[in-house]
N, C-alpha and C. Protein backbone atom coordinates (compact mmCIF):
# COMPACT_ATOMS: atom_id res chain seq x y z
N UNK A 1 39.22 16.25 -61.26
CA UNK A 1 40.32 17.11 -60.89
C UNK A 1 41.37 16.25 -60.18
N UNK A 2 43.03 16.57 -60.38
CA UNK A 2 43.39 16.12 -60.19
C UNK A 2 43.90 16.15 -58.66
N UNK A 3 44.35 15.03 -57.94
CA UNK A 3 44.76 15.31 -56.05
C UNK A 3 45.76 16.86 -55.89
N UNK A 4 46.37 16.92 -56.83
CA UNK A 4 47.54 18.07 -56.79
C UNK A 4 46.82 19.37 -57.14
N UNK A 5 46.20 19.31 -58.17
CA UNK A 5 44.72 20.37 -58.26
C UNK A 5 44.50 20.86 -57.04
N UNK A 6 43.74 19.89 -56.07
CA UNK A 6 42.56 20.27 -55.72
C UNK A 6 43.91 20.78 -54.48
N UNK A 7 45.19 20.44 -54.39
CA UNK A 7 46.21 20.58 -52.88
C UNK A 7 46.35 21.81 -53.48
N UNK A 8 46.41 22.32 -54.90
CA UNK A 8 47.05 23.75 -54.92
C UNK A 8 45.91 24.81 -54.82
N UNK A 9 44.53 24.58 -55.44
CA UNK A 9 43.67 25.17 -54.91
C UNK A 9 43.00 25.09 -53.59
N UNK A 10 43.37 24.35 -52.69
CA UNK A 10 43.02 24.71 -51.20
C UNK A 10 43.83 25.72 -51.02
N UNK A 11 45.33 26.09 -51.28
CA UNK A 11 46.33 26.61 -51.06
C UNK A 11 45.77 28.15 -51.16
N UNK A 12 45.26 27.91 -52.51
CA UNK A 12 45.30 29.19 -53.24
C UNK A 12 43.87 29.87 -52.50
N UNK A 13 43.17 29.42 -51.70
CA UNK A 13 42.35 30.15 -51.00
C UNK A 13 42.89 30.14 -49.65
N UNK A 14 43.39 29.95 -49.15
CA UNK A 14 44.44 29.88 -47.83
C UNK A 14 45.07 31.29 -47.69
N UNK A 15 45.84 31.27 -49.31
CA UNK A 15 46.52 32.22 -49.75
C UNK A 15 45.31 33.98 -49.68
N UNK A 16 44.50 33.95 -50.32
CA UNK A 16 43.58 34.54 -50.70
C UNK A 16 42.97 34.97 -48.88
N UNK A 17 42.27 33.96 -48.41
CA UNK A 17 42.10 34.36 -47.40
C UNK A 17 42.71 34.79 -46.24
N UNK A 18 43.97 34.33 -46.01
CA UNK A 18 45.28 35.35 -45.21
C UNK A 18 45.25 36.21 -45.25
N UNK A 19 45.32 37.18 -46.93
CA UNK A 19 45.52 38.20 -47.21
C UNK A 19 44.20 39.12 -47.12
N UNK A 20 42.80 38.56 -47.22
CA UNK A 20 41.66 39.50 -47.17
C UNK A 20 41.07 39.06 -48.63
N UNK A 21 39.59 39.22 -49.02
CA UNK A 21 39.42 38.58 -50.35
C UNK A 21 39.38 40.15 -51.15
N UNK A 22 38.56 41.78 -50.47
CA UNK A 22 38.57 42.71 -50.82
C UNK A 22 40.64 43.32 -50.50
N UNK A 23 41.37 42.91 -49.84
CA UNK A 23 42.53 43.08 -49.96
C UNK A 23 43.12 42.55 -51.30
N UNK A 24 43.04 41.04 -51.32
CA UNK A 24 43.56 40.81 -52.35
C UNK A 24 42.86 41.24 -54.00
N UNK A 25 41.87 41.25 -53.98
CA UNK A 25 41.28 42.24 -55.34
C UNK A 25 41.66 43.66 -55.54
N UNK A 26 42.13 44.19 -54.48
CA UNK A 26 43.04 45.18 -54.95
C UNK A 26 44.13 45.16 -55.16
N UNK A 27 44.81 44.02 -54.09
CA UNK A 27 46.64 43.71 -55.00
C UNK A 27 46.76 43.23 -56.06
N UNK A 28 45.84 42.46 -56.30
CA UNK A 28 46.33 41.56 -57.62
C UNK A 28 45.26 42.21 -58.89
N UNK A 29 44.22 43.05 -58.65
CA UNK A 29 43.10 44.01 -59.90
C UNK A 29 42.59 42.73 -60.55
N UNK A 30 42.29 41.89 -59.78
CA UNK A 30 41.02 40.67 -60.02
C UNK A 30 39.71 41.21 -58.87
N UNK A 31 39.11 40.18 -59.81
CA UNK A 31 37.55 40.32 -59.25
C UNK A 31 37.50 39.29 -58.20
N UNK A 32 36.73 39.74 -57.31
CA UNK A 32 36.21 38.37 -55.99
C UNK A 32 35.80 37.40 -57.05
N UNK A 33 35.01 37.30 -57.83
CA UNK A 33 34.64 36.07 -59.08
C UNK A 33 35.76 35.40 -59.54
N UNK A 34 36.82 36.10 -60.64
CA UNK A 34 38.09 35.89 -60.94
C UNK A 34 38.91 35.01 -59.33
N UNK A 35 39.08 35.87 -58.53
CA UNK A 35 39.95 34.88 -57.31
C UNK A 35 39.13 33.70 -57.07
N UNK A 36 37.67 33.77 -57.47
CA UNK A 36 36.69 32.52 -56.53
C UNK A 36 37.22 31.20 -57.72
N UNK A 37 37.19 31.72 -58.70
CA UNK A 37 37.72 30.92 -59.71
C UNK A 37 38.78 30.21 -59.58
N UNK A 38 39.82 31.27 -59.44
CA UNK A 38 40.82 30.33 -59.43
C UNK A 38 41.17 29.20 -57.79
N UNK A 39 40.01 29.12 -56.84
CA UNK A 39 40.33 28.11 -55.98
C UNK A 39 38.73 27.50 -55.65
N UNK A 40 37.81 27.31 -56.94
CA UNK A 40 36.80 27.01 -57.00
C UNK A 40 37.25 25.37 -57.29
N UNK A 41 36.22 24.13 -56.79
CA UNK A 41 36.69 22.76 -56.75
C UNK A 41 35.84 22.64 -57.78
N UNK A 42 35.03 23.08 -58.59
CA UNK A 42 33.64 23.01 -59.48
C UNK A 42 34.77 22.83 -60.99
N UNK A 43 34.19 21.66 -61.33
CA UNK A 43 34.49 21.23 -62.48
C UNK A 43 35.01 21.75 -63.90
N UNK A 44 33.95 23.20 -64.24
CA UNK A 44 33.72 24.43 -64.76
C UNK A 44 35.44 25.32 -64.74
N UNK A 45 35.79 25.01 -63.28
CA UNK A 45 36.96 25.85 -62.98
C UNK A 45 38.16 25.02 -62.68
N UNK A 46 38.21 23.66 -63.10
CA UNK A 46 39.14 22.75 -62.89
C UNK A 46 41.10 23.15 -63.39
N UNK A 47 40.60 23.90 -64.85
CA UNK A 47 41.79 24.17 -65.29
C UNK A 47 42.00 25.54 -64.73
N UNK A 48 41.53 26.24 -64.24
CA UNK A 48 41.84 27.19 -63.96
C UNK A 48 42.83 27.87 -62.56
N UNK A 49 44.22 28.11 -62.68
CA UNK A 49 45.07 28.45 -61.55
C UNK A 49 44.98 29.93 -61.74
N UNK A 50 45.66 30.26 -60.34
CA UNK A 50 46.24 32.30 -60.26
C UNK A 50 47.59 31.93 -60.72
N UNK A 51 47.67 33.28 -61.83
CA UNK A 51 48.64 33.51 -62.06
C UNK A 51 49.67 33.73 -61.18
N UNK A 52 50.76 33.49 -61.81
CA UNK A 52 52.23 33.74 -60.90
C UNK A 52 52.46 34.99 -60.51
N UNK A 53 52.33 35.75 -61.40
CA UNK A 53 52.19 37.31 -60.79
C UNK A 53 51.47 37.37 -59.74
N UNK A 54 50.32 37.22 -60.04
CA UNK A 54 49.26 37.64 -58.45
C UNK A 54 49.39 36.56 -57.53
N UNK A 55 50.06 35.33 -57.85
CA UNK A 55 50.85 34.59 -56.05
C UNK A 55 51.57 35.36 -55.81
N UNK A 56 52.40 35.96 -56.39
CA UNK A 56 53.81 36.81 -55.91
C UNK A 56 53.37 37.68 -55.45
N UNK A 57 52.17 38.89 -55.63
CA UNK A 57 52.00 40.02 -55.26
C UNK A 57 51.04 39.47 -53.75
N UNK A 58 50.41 38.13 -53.88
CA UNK A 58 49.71 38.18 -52.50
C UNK A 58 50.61 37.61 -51.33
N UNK A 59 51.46 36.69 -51.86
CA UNK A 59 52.41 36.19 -50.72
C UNK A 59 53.56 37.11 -50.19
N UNK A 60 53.66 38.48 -51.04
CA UNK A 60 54.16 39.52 -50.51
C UNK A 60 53.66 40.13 -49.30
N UNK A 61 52.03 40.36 -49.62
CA UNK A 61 50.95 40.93 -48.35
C UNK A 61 51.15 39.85 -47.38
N UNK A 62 51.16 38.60 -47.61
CA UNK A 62 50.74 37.51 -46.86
C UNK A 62 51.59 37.62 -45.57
N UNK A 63 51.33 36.67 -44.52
CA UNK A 63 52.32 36.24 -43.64
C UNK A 63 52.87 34.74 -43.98
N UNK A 64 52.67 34.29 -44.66
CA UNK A 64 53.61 32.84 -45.14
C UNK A 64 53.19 32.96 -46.58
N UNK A 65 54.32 32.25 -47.17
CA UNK A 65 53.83 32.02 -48.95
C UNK A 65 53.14 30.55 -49.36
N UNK A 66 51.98 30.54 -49.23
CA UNK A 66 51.19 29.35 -49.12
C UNK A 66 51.50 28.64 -50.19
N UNK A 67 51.12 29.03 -51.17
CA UNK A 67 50.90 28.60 -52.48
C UNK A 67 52.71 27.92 -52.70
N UNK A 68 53.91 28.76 -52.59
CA UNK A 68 54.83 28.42 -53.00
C UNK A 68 55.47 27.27 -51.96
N UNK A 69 55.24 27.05 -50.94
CA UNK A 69 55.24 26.17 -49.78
C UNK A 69 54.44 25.09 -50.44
N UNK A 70 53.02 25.31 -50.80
CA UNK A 70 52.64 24.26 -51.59
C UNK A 70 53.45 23.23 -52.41
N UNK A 71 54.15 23.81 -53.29
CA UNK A 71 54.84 23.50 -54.65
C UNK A 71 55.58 22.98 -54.09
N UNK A 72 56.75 23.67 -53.28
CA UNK A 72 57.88 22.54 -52.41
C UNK A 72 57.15 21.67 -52.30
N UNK A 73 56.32 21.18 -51.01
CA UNK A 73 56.06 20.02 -50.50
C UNK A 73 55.88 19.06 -51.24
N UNK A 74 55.19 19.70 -52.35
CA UNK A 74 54.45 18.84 -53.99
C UNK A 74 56.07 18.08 -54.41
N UNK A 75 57.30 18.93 -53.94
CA UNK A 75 58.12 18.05 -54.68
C UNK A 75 59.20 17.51 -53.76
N UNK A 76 59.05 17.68 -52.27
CA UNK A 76 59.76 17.36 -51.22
C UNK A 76 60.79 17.88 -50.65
N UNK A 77 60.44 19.28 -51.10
CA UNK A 77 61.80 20.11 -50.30
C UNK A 77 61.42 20.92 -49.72
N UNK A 78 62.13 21.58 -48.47
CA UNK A 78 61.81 22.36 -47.58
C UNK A 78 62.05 23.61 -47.58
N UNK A 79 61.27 24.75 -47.55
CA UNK A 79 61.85 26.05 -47.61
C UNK A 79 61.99 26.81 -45.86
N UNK A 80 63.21 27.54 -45.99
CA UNK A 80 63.71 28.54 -45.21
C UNK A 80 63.36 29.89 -45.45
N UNK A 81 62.89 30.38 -44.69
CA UNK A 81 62.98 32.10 -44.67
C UNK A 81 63.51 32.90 -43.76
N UNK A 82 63.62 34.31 -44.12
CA UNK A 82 64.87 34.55 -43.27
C UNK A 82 64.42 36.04 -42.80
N UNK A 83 63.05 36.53 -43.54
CA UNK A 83 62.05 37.88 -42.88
C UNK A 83 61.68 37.96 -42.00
N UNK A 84 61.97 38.39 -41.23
CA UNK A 84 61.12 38.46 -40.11
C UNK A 84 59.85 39.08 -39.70
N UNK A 85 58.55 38.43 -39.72
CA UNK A 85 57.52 38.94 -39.85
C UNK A 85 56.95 39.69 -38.22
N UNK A 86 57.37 39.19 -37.47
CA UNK A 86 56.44 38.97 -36.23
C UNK A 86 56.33 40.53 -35.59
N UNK A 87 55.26 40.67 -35.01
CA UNK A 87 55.24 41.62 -34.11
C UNK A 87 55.99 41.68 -32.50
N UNK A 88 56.11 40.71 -32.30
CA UNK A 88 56.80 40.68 -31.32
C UNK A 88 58.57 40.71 -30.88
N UNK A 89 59.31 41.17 -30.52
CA UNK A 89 60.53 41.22 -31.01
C UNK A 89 61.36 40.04 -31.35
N UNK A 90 62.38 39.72 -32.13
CA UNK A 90 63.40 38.40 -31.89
C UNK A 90 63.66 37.72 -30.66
N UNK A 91 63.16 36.11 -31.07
CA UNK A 91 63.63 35.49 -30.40
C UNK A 91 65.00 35.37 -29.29
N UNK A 92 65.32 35.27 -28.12
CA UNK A 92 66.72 35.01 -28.06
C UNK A 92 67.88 33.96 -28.78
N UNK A 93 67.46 33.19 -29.28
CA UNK A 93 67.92 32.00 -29.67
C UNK A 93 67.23 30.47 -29.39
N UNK A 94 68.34 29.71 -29.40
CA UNK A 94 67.84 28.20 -29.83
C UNK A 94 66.51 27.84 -28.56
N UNK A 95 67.14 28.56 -26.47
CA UNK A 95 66.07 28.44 -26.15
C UNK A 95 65.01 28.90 -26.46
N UNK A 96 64.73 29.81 -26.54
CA UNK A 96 63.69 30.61 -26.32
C UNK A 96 62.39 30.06 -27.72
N UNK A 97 63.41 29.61 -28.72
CA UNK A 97 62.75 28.58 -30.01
C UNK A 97 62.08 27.26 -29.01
N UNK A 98 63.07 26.66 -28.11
CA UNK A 98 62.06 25.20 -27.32
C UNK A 98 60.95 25.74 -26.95
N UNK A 99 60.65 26.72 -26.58
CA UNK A 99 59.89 27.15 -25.19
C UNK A 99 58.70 27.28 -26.54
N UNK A 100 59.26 27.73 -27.03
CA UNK A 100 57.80 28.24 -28.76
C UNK A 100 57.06 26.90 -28.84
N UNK A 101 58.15 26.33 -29.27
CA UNK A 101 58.11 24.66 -30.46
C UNK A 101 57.19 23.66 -29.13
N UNK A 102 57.13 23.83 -27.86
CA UNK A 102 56.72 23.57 -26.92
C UNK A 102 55.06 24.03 -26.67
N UNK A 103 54.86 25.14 -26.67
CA UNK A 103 54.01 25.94 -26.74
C UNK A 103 53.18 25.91 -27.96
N UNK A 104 53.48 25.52 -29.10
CA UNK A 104 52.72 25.27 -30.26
C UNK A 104 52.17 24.25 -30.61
N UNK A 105 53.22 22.79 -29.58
CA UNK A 105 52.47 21.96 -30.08
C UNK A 105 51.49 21.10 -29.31
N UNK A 106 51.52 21.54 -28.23
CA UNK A 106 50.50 21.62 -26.92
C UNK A 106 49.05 22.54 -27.36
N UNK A 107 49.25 23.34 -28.38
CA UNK A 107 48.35 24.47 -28.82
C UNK A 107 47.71 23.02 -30.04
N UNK A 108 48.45 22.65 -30.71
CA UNK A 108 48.18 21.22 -31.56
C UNK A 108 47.78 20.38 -31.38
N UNK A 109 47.93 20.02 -29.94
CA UNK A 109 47.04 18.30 -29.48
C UNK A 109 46.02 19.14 -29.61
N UNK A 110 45.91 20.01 -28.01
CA UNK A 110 44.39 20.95 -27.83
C UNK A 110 43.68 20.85 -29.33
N UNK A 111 44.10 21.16 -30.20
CA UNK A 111 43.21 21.66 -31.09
C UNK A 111 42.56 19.84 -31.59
N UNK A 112 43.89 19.12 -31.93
CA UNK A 112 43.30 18.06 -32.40
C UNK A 112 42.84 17.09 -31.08
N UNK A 113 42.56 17.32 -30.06
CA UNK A 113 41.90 16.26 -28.80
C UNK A 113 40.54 16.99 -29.17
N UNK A 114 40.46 17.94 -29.38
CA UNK A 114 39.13 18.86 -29.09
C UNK A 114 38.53 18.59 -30.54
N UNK A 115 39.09 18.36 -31.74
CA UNK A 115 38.82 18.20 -33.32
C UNK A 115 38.60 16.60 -33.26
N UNK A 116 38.77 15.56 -32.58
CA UNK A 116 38.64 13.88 -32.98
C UNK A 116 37.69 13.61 -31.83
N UNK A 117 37.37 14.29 -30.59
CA UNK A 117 36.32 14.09 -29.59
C UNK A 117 35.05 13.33 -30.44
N UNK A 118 34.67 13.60 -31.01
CA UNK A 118 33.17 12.54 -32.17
C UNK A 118 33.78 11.92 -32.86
N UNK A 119 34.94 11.71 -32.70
CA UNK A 119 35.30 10.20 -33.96
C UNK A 119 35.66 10.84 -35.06
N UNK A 120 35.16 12.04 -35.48
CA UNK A 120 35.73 12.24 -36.91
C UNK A 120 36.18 13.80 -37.10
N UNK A 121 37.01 14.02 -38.22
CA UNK A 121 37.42 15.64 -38.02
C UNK A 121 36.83 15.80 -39.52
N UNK A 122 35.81 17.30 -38.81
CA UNK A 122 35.67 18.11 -40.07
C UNK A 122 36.46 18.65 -40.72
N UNK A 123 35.57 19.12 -41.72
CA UNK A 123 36.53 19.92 -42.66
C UNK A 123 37.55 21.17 -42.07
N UNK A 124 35.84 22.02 -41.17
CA UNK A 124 36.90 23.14 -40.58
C UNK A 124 37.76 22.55 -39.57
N UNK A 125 37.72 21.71 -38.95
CA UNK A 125 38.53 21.14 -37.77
C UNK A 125 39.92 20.81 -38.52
N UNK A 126 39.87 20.84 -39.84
CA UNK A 126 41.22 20.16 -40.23
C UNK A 126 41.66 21.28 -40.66
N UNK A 127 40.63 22.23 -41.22
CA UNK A 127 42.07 23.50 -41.85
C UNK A 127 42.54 24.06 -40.28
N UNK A 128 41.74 24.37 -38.96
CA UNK A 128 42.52 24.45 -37.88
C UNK A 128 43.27 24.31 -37.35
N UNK A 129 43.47 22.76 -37.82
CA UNK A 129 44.58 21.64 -37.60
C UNK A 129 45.61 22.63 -38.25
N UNK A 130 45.54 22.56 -39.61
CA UNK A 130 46.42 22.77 -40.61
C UNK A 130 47.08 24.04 -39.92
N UNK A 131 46.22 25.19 -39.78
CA UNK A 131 46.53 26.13 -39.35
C UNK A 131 47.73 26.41 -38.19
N UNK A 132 47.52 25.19 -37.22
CA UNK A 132 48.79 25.36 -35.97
C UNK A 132 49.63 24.30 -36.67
N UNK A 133 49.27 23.68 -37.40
CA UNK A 133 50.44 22.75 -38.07
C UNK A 133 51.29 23.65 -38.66
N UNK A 134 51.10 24.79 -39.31
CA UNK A 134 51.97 25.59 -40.15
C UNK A 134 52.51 26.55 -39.25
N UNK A 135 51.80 26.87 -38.00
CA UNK A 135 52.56 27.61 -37.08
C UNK A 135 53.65 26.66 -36.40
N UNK A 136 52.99 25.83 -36.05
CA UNK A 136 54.60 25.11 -35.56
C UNK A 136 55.84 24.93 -36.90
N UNK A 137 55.60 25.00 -38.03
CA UNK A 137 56.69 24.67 -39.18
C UNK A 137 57.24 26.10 -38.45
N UNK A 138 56.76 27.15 -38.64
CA UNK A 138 57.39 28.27 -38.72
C UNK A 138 58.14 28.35 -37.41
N UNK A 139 58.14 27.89 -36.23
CA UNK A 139 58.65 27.90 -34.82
C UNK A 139 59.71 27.26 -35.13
N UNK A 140 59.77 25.78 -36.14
CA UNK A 140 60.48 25.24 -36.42
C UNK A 140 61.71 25.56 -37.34
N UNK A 141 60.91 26.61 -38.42
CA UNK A 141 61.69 26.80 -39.15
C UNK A 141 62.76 27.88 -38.66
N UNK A 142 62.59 28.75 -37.64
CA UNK A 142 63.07 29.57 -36.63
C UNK A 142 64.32 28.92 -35.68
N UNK A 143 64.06 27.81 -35.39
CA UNK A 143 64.55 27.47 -35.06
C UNK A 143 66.08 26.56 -35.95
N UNK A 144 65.76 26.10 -36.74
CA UNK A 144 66.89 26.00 -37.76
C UNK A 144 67.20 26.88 -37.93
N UNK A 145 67.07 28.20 -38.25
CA UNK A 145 68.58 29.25 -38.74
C UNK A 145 68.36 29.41 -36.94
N UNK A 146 68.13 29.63 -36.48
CA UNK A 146 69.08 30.06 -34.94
C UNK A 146 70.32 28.74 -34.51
N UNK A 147 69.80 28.31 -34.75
CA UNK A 147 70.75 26.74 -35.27
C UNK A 147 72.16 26.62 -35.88
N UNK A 148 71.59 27.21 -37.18
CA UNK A 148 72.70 26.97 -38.52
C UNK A 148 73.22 28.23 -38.02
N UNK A 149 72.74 29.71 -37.02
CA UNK A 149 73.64 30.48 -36.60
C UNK A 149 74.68 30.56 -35.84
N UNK A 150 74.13 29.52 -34.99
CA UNK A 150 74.88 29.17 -33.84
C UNK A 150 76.09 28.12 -34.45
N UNK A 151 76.31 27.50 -35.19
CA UNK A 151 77.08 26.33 -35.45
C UNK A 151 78.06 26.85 -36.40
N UNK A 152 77.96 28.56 -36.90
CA UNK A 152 78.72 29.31 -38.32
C UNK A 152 79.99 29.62 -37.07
């Protein structure tokens, strides 16, 4: 399998698991088998991706669009969004973004001082990683349009 394979099927269970695995078998009318498939590393299931339809219908449920964030990175461009998901109300602006971007990535050593303590990072220690890594993009990415608002 190929390195880009195996980056879009981590994705695609990222994706899958955000959303719930009995959630997403009802958005997308696949089977837990069918979804295991398509982000299975087993040889058997190498060619096998989720359709575009059912990324679209789960990164709708989702709170980030994994899979399509994937694909950028795969080709080096950055995506913006402009939904606002959060439960908590809007930011004030550019400060109130430091105080986040501050706060997240202090949440990021923690995780990785506490993940390299034995010399080596597991597997789960790294999707953890991954996990506040993508929360800080999003603090970040928050912070660019409060940015590009401020400067219109």
């Amino acid at each position: 399998m190929t390195v880009i394979a195996k980056y879009l099927k981590k994705h695609t269970e990222t994706l899958v698991k955000d959303v719930g695995l009995e959630a997403a078998c009802a958005i997308t009318g696949k089977s837990k088998a069918t979804l295991g498939r398509y982000y299975s590393d087993a040889e058997e299931h190498s060619d096998r991706f989720m359709p575009v339809d059912a990324v679209a219908l789960l990164e709708e449920a989702s709170g980030y669009p994994h899979i399509t964030a994937a694909l950028s990175e795969l080709r080096g461009i950055t995506l913006t969004y402009n939904e606002d998901r959060k439960n908590a109300p809007e930011s004030s602006g550019v400060n109130s973004d430091v105080v986040q971007l501050s706060q997240r990535f202090a949440m990021l050593m923690a995780e990785y001082n506490q993940s390299i303590e034995d010399g080596k990072i597991t597997f789960n220690e790294a999707k953890r990683l991954l996990r506040e890594t993508l929360e800080l993009q999003r603090v970040l990415l928050d912070m660019k349009l409060h940015l590009e608002e401020e400067s219109v």
